[in-house]
PDB file of N, CA and C in Angstrom:
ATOM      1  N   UNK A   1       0.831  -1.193   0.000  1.00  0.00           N
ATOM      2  CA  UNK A   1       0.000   0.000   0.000  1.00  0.00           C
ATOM      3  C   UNK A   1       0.882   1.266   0.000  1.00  0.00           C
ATOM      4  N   UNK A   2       1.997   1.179   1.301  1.00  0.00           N
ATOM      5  CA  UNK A   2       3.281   2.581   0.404  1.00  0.00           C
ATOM      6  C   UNK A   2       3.465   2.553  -0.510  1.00  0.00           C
ATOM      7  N   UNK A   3       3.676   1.651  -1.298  1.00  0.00           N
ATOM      8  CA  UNK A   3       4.342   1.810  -2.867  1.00  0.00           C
ATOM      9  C   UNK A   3       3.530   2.365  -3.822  1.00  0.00           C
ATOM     10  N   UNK A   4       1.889   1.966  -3.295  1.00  0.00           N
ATOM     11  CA  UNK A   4       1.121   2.651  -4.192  1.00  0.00           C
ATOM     12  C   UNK A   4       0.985   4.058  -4.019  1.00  0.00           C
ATOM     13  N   UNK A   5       0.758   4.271  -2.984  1.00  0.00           N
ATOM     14  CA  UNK A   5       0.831   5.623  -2.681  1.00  0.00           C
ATOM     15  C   UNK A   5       1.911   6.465  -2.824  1.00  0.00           C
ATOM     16  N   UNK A   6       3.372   5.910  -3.264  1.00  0.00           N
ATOM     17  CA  UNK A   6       4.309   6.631  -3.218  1.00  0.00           C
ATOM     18  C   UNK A   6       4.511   6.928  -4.614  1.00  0.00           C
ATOM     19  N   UNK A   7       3.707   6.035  -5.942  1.00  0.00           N
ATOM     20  CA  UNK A   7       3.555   5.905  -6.829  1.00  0.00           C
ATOM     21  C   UNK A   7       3.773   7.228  -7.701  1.00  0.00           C
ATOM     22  N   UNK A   8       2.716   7.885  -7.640  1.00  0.00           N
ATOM     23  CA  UNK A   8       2.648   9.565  -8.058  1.00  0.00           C
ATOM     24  C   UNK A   8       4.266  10.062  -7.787  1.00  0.00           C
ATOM     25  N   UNK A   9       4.555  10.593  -6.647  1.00  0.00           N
ATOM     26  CA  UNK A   9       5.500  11.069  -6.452  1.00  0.00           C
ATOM     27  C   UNK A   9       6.759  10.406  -6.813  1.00  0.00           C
ATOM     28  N   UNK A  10       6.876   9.288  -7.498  1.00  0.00           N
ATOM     29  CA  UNK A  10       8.325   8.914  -7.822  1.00  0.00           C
ATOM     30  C   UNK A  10       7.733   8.928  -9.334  1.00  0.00           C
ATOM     31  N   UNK A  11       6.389   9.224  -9.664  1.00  0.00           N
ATOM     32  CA  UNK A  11       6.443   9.280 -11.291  1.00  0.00           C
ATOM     33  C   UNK A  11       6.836  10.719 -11.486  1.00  0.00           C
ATOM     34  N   UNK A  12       6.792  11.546 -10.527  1.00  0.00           N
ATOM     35  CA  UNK A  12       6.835  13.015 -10.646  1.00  0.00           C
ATOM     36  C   UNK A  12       8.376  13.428 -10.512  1.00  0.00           C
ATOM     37  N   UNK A  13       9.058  12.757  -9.729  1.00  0.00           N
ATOM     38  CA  UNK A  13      10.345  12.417  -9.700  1.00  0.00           C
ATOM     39  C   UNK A  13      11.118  12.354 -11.119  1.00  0.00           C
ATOM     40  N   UNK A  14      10.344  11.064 -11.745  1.00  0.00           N
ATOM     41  CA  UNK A  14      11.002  10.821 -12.964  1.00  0.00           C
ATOM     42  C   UNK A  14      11.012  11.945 -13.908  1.00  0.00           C
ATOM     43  N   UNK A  15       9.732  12.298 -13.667  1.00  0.00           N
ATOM     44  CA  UNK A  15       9.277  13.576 -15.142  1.00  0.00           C
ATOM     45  C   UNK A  15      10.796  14.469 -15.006  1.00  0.00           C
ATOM     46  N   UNK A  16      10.798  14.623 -13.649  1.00  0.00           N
ATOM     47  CA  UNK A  16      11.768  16.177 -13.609  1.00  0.00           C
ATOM     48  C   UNK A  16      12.995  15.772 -14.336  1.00  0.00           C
ATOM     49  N   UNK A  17      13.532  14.619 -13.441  1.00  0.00           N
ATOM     50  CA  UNK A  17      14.269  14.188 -13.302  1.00  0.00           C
ATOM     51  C   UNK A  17      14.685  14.220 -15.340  1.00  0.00           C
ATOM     52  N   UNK A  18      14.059  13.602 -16.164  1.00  0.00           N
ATOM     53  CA  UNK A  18      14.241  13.463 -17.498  1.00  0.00           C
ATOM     54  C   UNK A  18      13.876  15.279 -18.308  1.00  0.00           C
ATOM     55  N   UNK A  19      13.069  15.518 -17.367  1.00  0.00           N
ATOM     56  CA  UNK A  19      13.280  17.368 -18.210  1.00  0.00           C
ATOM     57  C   UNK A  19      14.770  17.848 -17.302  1.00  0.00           C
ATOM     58  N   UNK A  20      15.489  17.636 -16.473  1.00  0.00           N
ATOM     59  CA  UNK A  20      16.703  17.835 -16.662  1.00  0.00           C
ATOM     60  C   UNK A  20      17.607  17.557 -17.027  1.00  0.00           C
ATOM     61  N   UNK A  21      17.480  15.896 -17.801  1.00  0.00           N
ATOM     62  CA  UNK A  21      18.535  15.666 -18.623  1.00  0.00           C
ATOM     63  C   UNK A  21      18.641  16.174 -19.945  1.00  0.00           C
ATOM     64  N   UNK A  22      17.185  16.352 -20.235  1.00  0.00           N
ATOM     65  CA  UNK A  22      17.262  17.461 -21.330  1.00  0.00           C
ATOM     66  C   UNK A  22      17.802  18.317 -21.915  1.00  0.00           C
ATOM     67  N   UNK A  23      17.335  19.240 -20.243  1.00  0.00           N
ATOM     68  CA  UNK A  23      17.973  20.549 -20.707  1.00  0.00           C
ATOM     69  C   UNK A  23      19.085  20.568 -20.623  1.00  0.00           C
ATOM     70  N   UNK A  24      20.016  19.650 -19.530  1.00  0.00           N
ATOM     71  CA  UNK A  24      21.259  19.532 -19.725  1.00  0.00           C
ATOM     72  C   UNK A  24      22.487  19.247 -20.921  1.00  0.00           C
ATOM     73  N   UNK A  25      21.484  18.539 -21.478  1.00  0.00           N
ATOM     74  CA  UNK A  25      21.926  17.963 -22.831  1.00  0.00           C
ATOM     75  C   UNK A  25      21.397  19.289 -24.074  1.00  0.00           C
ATOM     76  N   UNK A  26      20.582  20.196 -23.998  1.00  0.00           N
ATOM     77  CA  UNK A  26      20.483  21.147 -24.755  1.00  0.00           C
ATOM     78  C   UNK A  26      21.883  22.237 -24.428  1.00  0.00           C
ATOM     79  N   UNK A  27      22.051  22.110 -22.643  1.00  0.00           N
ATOM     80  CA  UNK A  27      23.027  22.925 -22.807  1.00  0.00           C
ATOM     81  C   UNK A  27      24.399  23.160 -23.440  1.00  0.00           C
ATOM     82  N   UNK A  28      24.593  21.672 -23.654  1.00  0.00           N
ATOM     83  CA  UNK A  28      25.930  21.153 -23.787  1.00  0.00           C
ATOM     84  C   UNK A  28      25.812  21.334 -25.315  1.00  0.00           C
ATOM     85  N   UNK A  29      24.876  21.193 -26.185  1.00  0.00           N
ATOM     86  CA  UNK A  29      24.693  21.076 -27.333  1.00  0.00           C
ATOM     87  C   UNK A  29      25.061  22.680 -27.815  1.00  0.00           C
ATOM     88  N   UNK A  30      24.190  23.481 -26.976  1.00  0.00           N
ATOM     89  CA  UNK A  30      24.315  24.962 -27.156  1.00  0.00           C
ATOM     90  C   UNK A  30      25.844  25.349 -26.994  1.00  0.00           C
ATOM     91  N   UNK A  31      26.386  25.333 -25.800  1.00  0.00           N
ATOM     92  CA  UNK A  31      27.601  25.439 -25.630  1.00  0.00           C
ATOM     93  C   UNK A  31      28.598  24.951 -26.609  1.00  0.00           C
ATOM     94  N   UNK A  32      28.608  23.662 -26.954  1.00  0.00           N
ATOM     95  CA  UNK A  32      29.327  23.134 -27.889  1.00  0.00           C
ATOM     96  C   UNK A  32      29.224  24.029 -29.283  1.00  0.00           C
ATOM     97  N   UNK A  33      27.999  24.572 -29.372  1.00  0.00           N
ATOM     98  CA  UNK A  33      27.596  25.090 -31.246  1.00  0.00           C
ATOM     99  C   UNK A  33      28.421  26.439 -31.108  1.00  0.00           C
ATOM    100  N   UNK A  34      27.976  26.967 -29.450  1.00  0.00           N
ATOM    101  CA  UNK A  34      29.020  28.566 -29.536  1.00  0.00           C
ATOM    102  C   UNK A  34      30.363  28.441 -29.231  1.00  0.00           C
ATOM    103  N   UNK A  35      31.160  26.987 -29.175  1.00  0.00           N
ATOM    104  CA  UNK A  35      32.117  27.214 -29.513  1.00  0.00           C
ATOM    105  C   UNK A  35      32.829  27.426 -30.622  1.00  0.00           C
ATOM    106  N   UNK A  36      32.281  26.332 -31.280  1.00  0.00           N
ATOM    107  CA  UNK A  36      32.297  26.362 -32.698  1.00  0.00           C
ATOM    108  C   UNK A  36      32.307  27.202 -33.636  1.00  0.00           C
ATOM    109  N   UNK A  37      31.222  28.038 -33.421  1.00  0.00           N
ATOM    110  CA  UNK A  37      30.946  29.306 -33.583  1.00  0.00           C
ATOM    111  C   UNK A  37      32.172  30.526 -33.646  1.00  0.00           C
ATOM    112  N   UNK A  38      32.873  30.110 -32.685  1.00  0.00           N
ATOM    113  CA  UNK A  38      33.904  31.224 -31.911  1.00  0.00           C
ATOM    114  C   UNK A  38      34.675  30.781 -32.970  1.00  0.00           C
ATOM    115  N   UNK A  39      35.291  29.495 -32.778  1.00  0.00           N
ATOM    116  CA  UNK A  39      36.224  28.775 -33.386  1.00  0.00           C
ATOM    117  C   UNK A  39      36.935  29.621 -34.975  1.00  0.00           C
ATOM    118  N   UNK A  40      35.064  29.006 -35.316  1.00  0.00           N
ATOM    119  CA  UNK A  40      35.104  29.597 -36.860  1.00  0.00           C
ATOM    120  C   UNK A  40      35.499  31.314 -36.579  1.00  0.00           C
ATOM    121  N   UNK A  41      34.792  32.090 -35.967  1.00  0.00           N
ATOM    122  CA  UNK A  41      35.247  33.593 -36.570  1.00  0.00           C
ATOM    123  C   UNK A  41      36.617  33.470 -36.247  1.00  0.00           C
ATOM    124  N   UNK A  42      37.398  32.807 -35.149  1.00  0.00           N
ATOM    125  CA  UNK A  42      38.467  33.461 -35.372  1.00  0.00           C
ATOM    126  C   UNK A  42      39.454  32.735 -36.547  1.00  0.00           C
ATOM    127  N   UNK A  43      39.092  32.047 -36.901  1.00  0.00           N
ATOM    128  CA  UNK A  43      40.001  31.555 -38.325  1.00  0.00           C
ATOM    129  C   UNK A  43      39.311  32.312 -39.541  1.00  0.00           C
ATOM    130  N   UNK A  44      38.524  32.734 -39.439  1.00  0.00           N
ATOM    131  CA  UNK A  44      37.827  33.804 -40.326  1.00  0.00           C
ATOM    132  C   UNK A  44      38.534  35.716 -40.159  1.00  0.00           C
ATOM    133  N   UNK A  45      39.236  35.156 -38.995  1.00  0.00           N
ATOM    134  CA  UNK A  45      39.782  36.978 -38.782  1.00  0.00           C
ATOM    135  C   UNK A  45      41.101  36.964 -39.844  1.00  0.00           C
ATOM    136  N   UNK A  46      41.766  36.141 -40.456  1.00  0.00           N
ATOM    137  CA  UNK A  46      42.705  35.773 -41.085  1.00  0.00           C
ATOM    138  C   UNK A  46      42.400  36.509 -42.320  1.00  0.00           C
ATOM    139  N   UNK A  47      41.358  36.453 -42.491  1.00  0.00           N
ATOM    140  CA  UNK A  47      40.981  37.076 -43.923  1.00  0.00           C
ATOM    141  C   UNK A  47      40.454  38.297 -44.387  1.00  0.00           C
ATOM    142  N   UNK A  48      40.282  38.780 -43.229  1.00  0.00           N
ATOM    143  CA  UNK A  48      40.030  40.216 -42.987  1.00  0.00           C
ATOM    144  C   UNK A  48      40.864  40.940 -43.241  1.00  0.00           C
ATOM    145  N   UNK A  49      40.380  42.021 -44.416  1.00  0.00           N
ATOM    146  CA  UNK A  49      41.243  43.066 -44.824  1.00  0.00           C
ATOM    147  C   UNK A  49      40.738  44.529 -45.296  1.00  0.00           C
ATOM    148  N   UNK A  50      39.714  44.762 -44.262  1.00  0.00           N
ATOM    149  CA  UNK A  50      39.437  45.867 -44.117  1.00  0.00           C
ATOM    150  C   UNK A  50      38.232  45.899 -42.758  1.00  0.00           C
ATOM    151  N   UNK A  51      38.018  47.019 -42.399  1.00  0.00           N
ATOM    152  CA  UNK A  51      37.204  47.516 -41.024  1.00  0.00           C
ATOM    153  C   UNK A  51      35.800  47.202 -41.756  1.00  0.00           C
ATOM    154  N   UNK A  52      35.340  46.757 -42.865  1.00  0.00           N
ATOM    155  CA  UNK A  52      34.040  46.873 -43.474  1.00  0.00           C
ATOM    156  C   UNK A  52      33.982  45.337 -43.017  1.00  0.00           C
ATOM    157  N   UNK A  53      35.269  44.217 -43.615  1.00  0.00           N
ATOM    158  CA  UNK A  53      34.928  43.192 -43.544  1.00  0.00           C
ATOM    159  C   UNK A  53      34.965  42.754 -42.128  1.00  0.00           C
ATOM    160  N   UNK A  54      35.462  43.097 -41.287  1.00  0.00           N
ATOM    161  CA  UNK A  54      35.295  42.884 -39.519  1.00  0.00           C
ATOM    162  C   UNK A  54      34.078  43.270 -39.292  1.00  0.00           C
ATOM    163  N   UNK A  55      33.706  44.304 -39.358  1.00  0.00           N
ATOM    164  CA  UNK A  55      32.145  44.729 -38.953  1.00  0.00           C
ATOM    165  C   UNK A  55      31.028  43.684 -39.478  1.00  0.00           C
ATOM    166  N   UNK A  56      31.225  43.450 -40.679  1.00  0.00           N
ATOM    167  CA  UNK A  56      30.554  42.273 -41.286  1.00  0.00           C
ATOM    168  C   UNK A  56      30.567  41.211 -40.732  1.00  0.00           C
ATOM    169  N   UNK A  57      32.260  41.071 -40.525  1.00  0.00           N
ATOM    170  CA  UNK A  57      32.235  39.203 -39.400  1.00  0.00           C
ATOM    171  C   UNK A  57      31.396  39.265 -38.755  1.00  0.00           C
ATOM    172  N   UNK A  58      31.668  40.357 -37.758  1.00  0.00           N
ATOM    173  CA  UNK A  58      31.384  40.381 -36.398  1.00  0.00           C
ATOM    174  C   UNK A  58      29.812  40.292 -36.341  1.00  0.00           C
ATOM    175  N   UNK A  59      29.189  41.323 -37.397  1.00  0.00           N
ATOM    176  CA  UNK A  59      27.855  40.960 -37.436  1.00  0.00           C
ATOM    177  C   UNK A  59      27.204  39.436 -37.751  1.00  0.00           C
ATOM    178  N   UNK A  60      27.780  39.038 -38.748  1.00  0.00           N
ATOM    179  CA  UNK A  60      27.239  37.162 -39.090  1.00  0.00           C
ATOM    180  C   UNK A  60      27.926  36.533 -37.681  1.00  0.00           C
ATOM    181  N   UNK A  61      28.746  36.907 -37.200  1.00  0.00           N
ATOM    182  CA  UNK A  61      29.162  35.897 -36.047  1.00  0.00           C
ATOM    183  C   UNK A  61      27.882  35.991 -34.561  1.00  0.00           C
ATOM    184  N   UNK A  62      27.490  37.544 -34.484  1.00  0.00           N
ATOM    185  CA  UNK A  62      26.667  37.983 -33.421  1.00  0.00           C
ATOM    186  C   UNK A  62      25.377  36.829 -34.073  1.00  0.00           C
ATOM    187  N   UNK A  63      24.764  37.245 -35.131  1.00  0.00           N
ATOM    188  CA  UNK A  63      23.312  37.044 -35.828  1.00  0.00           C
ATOM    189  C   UNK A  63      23.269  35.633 -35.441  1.00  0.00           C
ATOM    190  N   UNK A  64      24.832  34.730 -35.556  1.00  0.00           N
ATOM    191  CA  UNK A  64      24.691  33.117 -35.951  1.00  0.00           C
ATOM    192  C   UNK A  64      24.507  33.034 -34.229  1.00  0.00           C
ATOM    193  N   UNK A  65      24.887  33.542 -33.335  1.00  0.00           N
ATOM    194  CA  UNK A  65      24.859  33.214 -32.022  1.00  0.00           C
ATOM    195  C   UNK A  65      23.571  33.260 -31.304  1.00  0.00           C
ATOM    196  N   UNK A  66      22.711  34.726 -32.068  1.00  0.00           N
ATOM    197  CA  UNK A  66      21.311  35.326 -31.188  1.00  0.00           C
ATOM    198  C   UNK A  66      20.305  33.587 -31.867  1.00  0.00           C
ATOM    199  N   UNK A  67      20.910  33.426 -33.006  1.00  0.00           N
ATOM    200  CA  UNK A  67      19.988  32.406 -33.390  1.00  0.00           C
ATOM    201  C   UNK A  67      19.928  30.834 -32.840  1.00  0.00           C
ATOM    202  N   UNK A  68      21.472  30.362 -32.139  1.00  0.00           N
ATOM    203  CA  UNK A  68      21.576  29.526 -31.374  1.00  0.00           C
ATOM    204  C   UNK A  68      20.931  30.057 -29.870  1.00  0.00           C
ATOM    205  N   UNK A  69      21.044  30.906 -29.488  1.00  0.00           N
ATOM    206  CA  UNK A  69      20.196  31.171 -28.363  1.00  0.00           C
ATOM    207  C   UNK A  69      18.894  31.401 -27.836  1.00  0.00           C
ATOM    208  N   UNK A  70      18.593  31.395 -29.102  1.00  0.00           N
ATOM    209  CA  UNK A  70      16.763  31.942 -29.403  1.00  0.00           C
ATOM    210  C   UNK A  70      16.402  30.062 -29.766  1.00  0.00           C
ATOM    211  N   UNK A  71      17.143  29.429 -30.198  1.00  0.00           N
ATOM    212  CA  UNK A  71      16.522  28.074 -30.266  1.00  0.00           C
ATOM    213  C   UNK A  71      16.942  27.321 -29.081  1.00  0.00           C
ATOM    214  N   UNK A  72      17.707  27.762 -28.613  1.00  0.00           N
ATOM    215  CA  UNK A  72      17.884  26.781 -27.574  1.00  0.00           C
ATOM    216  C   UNK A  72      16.853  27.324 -25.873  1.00  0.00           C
ATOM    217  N   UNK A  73      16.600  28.629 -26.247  1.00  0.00           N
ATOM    218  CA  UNK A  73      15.405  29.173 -25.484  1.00  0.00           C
ATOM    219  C   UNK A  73      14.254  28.193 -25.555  1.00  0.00           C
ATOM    220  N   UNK A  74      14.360  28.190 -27.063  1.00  0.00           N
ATOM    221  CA  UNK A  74      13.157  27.432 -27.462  1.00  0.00           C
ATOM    222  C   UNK A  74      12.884  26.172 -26.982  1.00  0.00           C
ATOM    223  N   UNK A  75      13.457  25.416 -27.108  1.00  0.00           N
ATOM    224  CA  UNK A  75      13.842  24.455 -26.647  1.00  0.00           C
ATOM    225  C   UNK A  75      13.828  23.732 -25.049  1.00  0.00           C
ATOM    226  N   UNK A  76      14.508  24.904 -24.025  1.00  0.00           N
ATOM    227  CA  UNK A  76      14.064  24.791 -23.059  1.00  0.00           C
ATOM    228  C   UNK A  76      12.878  24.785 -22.295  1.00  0.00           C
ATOM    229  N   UNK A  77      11.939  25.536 -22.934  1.00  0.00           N
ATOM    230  CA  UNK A  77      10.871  26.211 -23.028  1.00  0.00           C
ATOM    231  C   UNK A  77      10.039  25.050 -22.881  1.00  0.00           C
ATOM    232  N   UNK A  78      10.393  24.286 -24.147  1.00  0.00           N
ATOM    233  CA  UNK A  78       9.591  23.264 -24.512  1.00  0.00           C
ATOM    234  C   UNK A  78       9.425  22.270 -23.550  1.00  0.00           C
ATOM    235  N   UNK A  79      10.577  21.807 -23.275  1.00  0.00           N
ATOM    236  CA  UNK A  79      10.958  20.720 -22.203  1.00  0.00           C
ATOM    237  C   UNK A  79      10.565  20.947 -20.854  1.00  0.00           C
ATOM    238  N   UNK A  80      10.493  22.315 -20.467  1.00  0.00           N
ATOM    239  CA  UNK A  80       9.715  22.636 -19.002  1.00  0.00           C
ATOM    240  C   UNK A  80       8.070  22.709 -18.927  1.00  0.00           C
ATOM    241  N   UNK A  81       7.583  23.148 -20.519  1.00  0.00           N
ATOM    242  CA  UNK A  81       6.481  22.775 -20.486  1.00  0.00           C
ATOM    243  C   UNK A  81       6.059  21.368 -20.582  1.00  0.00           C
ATOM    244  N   UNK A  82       6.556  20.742 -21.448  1.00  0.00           N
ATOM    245  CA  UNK A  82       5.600  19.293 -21.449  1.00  0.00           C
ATOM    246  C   UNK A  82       6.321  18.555 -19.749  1.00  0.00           C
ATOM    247  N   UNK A  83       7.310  19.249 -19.510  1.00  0.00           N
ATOM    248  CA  UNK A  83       7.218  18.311 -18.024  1.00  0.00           C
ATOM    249  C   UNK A  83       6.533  19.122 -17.168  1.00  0.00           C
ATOM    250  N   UNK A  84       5.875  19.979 -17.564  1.00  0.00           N
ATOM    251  CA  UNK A  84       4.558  20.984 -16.533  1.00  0.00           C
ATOM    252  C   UNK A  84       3.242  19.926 -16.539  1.00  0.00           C
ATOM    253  N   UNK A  85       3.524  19.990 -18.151  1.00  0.00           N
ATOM    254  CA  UNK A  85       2.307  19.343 -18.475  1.00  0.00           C
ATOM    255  C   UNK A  85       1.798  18.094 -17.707  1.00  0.00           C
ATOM    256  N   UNK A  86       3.018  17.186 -17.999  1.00  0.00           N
ATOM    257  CA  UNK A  86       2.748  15.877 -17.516  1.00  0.00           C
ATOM    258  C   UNK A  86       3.082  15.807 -16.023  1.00  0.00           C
ATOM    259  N   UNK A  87       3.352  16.553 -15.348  1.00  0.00           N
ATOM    260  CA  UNK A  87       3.176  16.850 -13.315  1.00  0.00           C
ATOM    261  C   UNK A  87       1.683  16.973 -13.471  1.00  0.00           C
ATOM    262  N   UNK A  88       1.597  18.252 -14.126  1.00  0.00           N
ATOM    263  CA  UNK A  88       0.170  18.239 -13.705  1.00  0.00           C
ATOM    264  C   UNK A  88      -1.316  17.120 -14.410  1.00  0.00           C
ATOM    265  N   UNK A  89      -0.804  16.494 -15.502  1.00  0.00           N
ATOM    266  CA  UNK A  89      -1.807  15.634 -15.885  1.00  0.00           C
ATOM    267  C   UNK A  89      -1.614  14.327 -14.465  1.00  0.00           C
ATOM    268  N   UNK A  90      -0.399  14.085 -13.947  1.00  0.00           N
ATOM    269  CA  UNK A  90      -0.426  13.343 -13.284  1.00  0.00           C
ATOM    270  C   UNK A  90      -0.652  13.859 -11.634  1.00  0.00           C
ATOM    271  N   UNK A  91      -1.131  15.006 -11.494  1.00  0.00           N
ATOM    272  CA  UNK A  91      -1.546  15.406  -9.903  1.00  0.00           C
ATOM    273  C   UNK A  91      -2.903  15.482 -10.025  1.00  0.00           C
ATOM    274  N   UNK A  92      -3.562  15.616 -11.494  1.00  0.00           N
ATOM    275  CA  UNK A  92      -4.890  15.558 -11.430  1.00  0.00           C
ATOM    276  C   UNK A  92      -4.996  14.009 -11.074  1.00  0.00           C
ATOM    277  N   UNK A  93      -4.769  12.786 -11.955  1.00  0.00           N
ATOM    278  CA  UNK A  93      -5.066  11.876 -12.246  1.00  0.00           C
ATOM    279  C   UNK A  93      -4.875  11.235 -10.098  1.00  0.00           C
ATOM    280  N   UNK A  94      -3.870  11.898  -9.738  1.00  0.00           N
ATOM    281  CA  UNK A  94      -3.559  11.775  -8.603  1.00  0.00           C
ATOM    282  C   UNK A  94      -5.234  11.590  -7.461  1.00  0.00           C
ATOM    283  N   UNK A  95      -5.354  12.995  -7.978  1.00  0.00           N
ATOM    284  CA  UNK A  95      -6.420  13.623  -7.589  1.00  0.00           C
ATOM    285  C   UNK A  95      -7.887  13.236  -7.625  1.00  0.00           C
ATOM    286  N   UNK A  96      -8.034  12.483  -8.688  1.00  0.00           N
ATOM    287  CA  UNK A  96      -9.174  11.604  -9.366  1.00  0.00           C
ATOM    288  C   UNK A  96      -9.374  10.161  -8.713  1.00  0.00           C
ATOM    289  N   UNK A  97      -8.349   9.757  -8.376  1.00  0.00           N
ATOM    290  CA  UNK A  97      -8.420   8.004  -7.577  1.00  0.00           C
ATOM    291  C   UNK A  97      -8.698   8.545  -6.054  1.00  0.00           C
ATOM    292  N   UNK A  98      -8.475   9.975  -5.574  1.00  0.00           N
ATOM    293  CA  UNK A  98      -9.397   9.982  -3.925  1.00  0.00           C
ATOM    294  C   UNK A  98     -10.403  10.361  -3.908  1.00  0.00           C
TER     295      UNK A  98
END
């Protein structure tokens, strides 16, 4: 009869528990892309030969970054909602068997 009852709360456990490997794993993904990122402009500064073409890097290097960060927003976003979702489909359902 504990186990049943403890049921909910170690499924609620799990939920989190897997929306933080998630996001953990988004972070690392993110992190990894802005290194990369870096990587590339600076082997790209090599070729720079004027203040027009730096301003330019610098701009495609900013633009490529706001866009890894805006998806990986996204992303997080996502993963905290559907594990909102599914806490709360499972505190109702909780809620429904008393």
């Amino acid at each position: 009869m504990f186990e049943e009852s403890m049921a909910p709360f170690k499924n609620m456990v799990d939920i989190q528990a897997q929306m933080l490997e998630r996001l953990t794993k988004q972070q690392i993904e993110c992190t990894q892309a802005c290194f990369q990122a870096t990587m590339q402009q600076a082997m790209q500064l090599q070729n720079v030969k004027s203040p027009a073409d730096l301003a330019n890097l610098q701009m495609e290097y900013t633009k490529k970054l706001e866009e890894m960060m805006n998806s990986a927003n996204e992303q997080n976003i996502k993963a905290m909602k559907e594990a909102h979702d599914a806490i709360q489909k499972l505190s109702l359902g909780a809620l429904d068997k008393e």
